[in-house]
PDB file of N, CA and C in Angstrom:
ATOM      1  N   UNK A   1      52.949 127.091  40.280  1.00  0.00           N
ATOM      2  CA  UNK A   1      51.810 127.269  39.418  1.00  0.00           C
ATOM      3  C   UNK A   1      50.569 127.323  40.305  1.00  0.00           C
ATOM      4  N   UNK A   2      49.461 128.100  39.983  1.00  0.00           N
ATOM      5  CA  UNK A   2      48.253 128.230  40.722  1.00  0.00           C
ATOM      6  C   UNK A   2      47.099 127.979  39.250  1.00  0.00           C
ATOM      7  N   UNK A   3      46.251 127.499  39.834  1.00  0.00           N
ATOM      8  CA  UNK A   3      44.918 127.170  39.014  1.00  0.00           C
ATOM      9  C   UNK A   3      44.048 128.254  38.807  1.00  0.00           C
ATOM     10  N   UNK A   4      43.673 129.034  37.767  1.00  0.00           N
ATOM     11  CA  UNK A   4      43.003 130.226  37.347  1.00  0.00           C
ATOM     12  C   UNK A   4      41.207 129.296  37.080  1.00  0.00           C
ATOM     13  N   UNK A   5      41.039 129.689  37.614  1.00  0.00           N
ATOM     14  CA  UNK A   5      39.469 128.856  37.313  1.00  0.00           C
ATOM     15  C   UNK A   5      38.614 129.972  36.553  1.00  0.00           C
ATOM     16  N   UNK A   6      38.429 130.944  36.597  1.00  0.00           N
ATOM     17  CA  UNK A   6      38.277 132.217  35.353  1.00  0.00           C
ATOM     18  C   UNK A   6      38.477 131.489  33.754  1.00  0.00           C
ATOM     19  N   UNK A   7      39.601 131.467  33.967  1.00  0.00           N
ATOM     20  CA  UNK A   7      40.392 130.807  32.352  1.00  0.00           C
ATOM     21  C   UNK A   7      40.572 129.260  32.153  1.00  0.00           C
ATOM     22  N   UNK A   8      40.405 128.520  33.474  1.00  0.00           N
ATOM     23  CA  UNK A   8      40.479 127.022  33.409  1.00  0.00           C
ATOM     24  C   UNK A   8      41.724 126.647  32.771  1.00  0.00           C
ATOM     25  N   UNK A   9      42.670 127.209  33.539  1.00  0.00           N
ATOM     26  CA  UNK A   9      44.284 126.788  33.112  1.00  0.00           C
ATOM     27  C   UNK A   9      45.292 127.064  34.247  1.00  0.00           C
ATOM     28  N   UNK A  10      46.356 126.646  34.261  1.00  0.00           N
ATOM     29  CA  UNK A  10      47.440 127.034  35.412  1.00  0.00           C
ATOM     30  C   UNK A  10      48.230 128.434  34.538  1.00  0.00           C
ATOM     31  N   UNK A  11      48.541 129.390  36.038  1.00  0.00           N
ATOM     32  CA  UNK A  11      49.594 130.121  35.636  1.00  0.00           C
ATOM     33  C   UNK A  11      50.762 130.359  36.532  1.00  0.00           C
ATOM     34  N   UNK A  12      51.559 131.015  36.203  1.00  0.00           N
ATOM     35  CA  UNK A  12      52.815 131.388  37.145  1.00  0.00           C
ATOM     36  C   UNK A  12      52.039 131.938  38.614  1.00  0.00           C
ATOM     37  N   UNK A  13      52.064 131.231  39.984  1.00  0.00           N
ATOM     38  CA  UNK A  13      51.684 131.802  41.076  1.00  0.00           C
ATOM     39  C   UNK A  13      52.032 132.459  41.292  1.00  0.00           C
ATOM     40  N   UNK A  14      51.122 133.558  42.271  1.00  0.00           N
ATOM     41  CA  UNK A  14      51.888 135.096  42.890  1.00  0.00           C
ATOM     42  C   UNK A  14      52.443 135.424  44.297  1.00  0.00           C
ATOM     43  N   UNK A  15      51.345 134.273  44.569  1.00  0.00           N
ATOM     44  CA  UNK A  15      50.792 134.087  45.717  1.00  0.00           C
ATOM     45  C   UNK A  15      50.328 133.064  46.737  1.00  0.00           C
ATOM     46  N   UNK A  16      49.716 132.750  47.526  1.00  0.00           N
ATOM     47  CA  UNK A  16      49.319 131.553  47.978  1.00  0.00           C
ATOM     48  C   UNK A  16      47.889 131.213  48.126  1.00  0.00           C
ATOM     49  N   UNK A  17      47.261 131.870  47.328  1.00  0.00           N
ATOM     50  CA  UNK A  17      45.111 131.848  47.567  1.00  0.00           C
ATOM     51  C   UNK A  17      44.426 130.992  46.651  1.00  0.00           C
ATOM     52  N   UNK A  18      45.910 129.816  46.336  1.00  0.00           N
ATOM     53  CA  UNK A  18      44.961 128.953  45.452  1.00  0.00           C
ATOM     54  C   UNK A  18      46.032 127.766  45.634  1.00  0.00           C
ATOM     55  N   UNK A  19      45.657 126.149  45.299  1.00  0.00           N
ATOM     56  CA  UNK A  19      46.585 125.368  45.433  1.00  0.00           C
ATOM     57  C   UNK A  19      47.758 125.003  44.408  1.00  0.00           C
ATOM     58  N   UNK A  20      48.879 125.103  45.212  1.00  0.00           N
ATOM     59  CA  UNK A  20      49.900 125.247  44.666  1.00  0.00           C
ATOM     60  C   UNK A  20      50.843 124.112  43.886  1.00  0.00           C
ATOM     61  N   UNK A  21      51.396 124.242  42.504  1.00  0.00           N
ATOM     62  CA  UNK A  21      52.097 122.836  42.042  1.00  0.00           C
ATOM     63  C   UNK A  21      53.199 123.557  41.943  1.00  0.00           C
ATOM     64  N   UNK A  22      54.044 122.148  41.927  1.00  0.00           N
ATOM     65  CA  UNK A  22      55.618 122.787  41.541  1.00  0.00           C
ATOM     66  C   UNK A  22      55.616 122.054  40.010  1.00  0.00           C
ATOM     67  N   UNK A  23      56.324 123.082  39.226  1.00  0.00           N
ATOM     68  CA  UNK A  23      56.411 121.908  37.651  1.00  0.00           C
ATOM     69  C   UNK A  23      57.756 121.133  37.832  1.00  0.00           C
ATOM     70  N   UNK A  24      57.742 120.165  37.129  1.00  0.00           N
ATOM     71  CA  UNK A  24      58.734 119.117  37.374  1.00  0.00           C
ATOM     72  C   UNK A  24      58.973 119.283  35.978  1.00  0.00           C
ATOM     73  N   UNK A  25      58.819 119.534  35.199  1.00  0.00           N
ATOM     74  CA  UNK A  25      59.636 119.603  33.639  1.00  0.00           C
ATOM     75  C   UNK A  25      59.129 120.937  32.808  1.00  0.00           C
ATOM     76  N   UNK A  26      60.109 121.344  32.163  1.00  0.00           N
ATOM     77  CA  UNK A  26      59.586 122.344  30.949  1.00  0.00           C
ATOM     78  C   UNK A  26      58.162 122.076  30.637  1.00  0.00           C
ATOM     79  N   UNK A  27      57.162 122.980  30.306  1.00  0.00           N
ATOM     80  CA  UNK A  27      56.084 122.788  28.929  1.00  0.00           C
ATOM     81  C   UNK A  27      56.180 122.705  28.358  1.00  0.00           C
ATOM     82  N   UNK A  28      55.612 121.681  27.245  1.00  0.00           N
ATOM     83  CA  UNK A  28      55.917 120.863  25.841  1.00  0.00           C
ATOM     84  C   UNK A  28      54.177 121.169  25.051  1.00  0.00           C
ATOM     85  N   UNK A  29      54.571 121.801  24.059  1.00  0.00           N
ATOM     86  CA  UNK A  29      53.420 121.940  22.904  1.00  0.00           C
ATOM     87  C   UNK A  29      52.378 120.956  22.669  1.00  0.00           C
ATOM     88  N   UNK A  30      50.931 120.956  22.984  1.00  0.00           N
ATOM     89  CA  UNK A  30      50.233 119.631  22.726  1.00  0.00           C
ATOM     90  C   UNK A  30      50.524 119.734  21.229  1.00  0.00           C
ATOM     91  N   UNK A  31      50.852 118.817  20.539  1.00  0.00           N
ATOM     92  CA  UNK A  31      50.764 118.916  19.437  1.00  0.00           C
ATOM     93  C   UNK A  31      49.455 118.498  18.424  1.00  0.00           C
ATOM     94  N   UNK A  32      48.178 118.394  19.093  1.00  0.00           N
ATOM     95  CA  UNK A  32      46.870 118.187  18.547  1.00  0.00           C
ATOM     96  C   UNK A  32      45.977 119.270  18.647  1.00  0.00           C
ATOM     97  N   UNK A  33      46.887 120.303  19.819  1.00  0.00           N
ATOM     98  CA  UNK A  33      45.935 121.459  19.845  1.00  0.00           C
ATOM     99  C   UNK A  33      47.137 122.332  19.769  1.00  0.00           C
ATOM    100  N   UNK A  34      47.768 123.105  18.884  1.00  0.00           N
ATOM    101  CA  UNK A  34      48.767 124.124  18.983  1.00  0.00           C
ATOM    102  C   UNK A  34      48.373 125.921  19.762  1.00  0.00           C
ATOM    103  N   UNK A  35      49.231 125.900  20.662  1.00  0.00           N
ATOM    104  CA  UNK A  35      49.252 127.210  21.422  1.00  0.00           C
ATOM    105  C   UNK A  35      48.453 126.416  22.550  1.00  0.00           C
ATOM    106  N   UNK A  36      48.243 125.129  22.912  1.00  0.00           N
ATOM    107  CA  UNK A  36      48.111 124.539  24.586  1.00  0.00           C
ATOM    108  C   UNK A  36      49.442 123.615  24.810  1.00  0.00           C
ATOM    109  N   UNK A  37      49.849 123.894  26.160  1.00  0.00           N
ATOM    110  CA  UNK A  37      51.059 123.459  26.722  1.00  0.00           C
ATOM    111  C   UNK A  37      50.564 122.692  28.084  1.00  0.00           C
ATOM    112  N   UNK A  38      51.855 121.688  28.113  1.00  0.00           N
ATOM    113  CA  UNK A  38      51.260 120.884  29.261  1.00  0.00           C
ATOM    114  C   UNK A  38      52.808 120.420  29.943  1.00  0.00           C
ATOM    115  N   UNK A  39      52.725 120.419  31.175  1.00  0.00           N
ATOM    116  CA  UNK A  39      53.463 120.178  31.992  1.00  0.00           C
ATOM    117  C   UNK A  39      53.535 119.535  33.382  1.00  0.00           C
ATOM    118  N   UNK A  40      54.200 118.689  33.809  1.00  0.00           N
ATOM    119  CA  UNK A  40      53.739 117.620  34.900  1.00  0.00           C
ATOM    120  C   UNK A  40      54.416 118.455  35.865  1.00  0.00           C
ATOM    121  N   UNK A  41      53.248 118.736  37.123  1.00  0.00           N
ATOM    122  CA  UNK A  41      53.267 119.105  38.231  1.00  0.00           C
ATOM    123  C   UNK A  41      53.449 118.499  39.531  1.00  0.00           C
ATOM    124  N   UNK A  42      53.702 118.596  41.120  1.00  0.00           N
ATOM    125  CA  UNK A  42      53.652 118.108  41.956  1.00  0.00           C
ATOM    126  C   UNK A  42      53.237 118.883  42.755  1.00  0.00           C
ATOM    127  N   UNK A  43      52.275 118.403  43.928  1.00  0.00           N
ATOM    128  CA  UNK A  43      51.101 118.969  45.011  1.00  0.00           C
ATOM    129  C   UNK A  43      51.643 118.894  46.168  1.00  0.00           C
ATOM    130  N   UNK A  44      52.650 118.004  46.548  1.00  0.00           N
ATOM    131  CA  UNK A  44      53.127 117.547  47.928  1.00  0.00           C
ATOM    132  C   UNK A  44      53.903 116.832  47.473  1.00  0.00           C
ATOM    133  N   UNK A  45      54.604 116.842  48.551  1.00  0.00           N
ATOM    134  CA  UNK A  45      55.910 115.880  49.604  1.00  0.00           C
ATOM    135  C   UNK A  45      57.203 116.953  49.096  1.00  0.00           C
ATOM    136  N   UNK A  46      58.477 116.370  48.556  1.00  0.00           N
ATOM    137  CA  UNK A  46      59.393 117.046  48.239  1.00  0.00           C
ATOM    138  C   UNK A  46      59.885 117.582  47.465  1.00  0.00           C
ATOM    139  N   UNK A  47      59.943 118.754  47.174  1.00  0.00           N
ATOM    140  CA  UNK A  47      60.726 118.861  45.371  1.00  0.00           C
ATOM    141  C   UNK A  47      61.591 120.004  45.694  1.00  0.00           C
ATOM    142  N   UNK A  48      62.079 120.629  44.902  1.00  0.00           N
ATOM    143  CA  UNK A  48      63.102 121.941  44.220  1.00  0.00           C
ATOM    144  C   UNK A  48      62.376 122.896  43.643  1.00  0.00           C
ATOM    145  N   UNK A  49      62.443 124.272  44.487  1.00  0.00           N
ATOM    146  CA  UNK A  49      61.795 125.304  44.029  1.00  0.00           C
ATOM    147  C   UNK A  49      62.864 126.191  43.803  1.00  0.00           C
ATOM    148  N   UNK A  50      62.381 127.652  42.539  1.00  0.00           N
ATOM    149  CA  UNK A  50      63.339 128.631  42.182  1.00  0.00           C
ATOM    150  C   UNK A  50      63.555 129.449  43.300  1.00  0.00           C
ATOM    151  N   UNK A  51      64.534 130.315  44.031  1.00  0.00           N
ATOM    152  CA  UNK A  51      64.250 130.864  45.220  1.00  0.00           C
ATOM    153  C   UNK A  51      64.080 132.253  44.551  1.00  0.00           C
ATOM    154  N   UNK A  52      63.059 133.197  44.818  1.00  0.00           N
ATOM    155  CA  UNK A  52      62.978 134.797  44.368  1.00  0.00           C
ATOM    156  C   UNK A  52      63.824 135.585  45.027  1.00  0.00           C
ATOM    157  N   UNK A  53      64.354 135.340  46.822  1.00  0.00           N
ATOM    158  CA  UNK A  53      65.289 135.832  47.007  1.00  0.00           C
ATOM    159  C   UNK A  53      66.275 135.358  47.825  1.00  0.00           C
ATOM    160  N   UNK A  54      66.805 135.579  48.325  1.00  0.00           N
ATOM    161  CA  UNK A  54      68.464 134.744  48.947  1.00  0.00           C
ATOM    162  C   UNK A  54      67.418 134.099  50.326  1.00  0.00           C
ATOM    163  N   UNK A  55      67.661 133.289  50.662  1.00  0.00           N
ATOM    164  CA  UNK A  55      67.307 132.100  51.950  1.00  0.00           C
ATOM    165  C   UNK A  55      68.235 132.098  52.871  1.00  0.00           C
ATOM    166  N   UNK A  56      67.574 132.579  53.932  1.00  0.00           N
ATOM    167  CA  UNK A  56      68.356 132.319  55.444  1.00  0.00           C
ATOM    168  C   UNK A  56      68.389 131.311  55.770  1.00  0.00           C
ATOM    169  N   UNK A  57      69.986 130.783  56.713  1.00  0.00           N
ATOM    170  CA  UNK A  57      70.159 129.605  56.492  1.00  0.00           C
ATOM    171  C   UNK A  57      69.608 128.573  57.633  1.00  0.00           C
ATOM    172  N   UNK A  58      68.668 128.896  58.316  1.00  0.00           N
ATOM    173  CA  UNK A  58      67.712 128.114  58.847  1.00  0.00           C
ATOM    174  C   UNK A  58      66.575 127.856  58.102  1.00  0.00           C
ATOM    175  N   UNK A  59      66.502 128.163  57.037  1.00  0.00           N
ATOM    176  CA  UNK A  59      64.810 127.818  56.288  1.00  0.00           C
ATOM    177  C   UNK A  59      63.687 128.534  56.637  1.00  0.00           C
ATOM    178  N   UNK A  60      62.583 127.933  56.533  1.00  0.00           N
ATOM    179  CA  UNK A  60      61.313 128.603  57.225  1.00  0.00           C
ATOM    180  C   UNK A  60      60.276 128.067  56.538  1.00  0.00           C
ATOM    181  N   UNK A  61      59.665 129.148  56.634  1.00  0.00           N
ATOM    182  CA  UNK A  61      57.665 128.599  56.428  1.00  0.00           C
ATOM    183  C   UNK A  61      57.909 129.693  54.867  1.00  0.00           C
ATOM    184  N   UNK A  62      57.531 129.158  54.080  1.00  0.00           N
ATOM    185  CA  UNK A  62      57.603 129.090  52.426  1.00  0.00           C
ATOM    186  C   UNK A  62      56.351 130.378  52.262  1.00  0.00           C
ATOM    187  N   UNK A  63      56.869 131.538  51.385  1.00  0.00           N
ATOM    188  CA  UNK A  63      55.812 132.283  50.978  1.00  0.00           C
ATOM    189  C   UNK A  63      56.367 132.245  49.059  1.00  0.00           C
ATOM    190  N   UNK A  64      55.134 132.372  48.493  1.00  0.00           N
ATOM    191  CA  UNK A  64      55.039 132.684  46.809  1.00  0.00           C
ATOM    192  C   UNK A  64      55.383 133.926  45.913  1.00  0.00           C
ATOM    193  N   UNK A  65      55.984 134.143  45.519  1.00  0.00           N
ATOM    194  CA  UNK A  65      55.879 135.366  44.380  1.00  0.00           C
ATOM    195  C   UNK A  65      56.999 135.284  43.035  1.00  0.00           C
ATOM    196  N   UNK A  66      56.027 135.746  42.286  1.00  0.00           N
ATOM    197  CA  UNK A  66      56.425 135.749  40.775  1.00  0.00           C
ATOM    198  C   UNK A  66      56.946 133.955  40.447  1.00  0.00           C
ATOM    199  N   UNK A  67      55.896 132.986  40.688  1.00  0.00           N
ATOM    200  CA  UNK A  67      56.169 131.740  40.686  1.00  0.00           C
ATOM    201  C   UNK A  67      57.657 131.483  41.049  1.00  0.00           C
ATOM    202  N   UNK A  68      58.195 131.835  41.990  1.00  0.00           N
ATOM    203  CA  UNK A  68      59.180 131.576  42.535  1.00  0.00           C
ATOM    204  C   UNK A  68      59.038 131.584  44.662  1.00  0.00           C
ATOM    205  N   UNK A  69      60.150 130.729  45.482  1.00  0.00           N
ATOM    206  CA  UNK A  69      59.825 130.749  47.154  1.00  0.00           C
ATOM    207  C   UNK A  69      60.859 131.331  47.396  1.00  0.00           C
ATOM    208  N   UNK A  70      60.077 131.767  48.886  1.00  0.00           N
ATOM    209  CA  UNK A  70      61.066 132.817  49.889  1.00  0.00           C
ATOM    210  C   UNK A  70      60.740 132.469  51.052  1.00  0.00           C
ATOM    211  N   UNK A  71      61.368 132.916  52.423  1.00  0.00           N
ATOM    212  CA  UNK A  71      61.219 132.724  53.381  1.00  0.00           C
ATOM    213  C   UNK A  71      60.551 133.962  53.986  1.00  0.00           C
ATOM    214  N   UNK A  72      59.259 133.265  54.792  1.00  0.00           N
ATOM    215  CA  UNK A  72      58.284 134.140  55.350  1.00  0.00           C
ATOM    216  C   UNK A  72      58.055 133.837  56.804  1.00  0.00           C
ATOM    217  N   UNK A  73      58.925 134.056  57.755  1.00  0.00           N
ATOM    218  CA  UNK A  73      58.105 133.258  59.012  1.00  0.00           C
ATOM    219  C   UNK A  73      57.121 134.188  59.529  1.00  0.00           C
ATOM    220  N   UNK A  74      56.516 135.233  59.017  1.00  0.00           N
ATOM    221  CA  UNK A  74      55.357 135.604  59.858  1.00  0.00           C
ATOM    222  C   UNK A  74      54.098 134.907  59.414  1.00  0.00           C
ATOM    223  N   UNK A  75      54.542 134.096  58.457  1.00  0.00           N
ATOM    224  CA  UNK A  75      53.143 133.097  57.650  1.00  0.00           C
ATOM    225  C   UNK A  75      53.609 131.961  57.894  1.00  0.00           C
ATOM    226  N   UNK A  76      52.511 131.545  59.495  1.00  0.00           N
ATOM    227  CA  UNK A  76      52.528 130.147  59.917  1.00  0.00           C
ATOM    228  C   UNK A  76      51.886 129.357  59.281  1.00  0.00           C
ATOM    229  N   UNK A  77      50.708 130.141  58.537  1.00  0.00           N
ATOM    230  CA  UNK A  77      49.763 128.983  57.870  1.00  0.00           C
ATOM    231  C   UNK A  77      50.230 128.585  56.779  1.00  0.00           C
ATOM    232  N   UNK A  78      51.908 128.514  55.994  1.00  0.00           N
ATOM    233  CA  UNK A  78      52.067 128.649  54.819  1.00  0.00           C
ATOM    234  C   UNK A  78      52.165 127.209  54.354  1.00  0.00           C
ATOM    235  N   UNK A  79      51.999 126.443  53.189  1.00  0.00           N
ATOM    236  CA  UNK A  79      51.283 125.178  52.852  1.00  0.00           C
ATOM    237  C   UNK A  79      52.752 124.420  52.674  1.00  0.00           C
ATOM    238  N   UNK A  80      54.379 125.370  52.843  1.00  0.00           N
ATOM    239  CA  UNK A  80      55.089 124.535  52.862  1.00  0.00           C
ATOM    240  C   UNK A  80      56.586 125.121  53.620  1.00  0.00           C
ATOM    241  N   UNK A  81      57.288 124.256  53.272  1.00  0.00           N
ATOM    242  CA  UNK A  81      58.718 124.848  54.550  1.00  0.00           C
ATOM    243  C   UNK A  81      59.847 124.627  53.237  1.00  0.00           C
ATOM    244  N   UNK A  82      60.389 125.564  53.679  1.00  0.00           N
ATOM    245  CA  UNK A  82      61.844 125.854  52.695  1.00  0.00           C
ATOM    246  C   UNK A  82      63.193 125.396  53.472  1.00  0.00           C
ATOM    247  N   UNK A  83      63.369 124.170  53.461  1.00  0.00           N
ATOM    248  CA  UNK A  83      64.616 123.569  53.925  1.00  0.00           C
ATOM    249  C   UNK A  83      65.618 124.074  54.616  1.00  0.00           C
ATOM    250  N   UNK A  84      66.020 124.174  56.050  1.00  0.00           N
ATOM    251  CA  UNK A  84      67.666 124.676  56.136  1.00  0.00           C
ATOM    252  C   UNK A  84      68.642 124.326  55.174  1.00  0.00           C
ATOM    253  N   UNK A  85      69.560 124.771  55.079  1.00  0.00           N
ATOM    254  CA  UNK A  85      70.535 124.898  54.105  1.00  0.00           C
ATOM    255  C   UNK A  85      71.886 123.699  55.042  1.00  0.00           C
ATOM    256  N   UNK A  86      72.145 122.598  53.992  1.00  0.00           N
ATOM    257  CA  UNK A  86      73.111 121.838  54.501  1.00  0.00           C
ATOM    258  C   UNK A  86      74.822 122.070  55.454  1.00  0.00           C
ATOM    259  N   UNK A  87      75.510 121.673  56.465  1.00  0.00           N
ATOM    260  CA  UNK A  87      76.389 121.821  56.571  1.00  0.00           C
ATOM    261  C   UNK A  87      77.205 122.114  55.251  1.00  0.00           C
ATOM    262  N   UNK A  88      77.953 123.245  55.621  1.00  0.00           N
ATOM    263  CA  UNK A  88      78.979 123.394  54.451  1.00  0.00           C
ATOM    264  C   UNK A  88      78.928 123.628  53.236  1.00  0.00           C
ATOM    265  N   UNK A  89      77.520 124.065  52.693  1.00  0.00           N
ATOM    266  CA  UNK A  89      76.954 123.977  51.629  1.00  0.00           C
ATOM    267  C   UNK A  89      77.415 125.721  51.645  1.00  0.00           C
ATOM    268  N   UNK A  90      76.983 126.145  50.061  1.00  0.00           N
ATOM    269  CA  UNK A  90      77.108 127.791  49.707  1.00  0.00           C
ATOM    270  C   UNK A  90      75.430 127.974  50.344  1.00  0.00           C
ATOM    271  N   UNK A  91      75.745 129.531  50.380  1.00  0.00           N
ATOM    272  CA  UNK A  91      74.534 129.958  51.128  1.00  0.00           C
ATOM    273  C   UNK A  91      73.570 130.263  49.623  1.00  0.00           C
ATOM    274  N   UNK A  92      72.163 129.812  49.883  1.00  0.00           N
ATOM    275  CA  UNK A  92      71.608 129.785  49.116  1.00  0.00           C
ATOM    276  C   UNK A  92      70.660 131.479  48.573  1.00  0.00           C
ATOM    277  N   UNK A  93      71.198 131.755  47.168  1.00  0.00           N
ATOM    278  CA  UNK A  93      70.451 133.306  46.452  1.00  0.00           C
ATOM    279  C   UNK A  93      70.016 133.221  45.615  1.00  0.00           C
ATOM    280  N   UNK A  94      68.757 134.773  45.555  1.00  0.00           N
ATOM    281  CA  UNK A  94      67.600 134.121  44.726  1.00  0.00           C
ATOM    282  C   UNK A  94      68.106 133.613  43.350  1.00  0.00           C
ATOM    283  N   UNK A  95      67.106 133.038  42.762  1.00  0.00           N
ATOM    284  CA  UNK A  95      67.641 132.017  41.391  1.00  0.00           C
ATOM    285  C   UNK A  95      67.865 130.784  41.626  1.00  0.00           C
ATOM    286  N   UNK A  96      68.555 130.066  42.898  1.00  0.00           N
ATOM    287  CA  UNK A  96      68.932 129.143  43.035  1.00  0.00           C
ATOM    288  C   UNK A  96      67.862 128.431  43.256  1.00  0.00           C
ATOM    289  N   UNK A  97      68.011 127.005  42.880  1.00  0.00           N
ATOM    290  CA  UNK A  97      66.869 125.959  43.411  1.00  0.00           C
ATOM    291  C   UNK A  97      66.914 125.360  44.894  1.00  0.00           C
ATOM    292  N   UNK A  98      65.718 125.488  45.538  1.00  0.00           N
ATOM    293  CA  UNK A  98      65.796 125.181  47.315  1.00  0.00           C
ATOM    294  C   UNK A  98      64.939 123.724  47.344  1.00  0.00           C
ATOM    295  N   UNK A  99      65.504 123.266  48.571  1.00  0.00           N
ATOM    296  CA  UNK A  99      64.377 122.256  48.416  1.00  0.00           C
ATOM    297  C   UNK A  99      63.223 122.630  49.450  1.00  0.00           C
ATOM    298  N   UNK A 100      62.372 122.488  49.122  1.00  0.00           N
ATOM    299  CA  UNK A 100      61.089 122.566  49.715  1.00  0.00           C
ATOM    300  C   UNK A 100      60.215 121.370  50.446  1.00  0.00           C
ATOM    301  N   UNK A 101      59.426 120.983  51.064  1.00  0.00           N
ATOM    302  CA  UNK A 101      58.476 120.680  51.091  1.00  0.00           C
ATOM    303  C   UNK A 101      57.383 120.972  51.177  1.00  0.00           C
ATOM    304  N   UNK A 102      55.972 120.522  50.575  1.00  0.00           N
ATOM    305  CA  UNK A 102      54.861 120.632  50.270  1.00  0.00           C
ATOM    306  C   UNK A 102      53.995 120.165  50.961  1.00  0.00           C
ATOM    307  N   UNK A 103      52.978 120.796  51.879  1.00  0.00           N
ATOM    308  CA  UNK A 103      51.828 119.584  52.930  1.00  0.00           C
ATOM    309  C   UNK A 103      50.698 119.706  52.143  1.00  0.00           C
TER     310      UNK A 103
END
């Protein structure tokens, strides 16, 4: 998710030109204001991201699109790293959840 300050709301990130959350649960209906949704996010340390496309199995430096991560190593400055993939584990494709970290 990225912060739209235009509209003063989060949307699906595209990209990386704004700070980035991961959602940690579905959006749930405020039910005092109908058609606003709210959902608990995380800024840093570790979580599980959707992968957009299959992950090489050394990891890398984390790039954004269509609110989903990929592996980008020509983007050193990228705000997070996409995990190597465990001994023995299936090789990880897009859809799957990666773990990430967040700085």
């Amino acid at each position: 998710m990225s912060y739209d300050t235009g509209l003063n709301l989060y949307n699906r990130a595209s990209n990386m030109n704004t700070p980035l959350y991961v959602a940690m649960s579905n959006a749930e209906e405020d039910v005092n204001d109908l058609g606003s949704y709210y959902v608990k996010g995380k800024a840093q340390g570790q979580v599980q991201a959707k992968a957009s496309r299959d992950v090489v199995e050394q990891g890398g430096f984390m790039a954004v699109e269509n609110g989903a991560v990929y592996v980008d190593n020509n983007n050193t400055y990228s705000p997070g790293i996409i995990w190597h993939n465990f001994v023995g584990a299936p090789a990880r494709v897009a859809g799957d959840l990666v773990t990430i970290t967040l700085r």
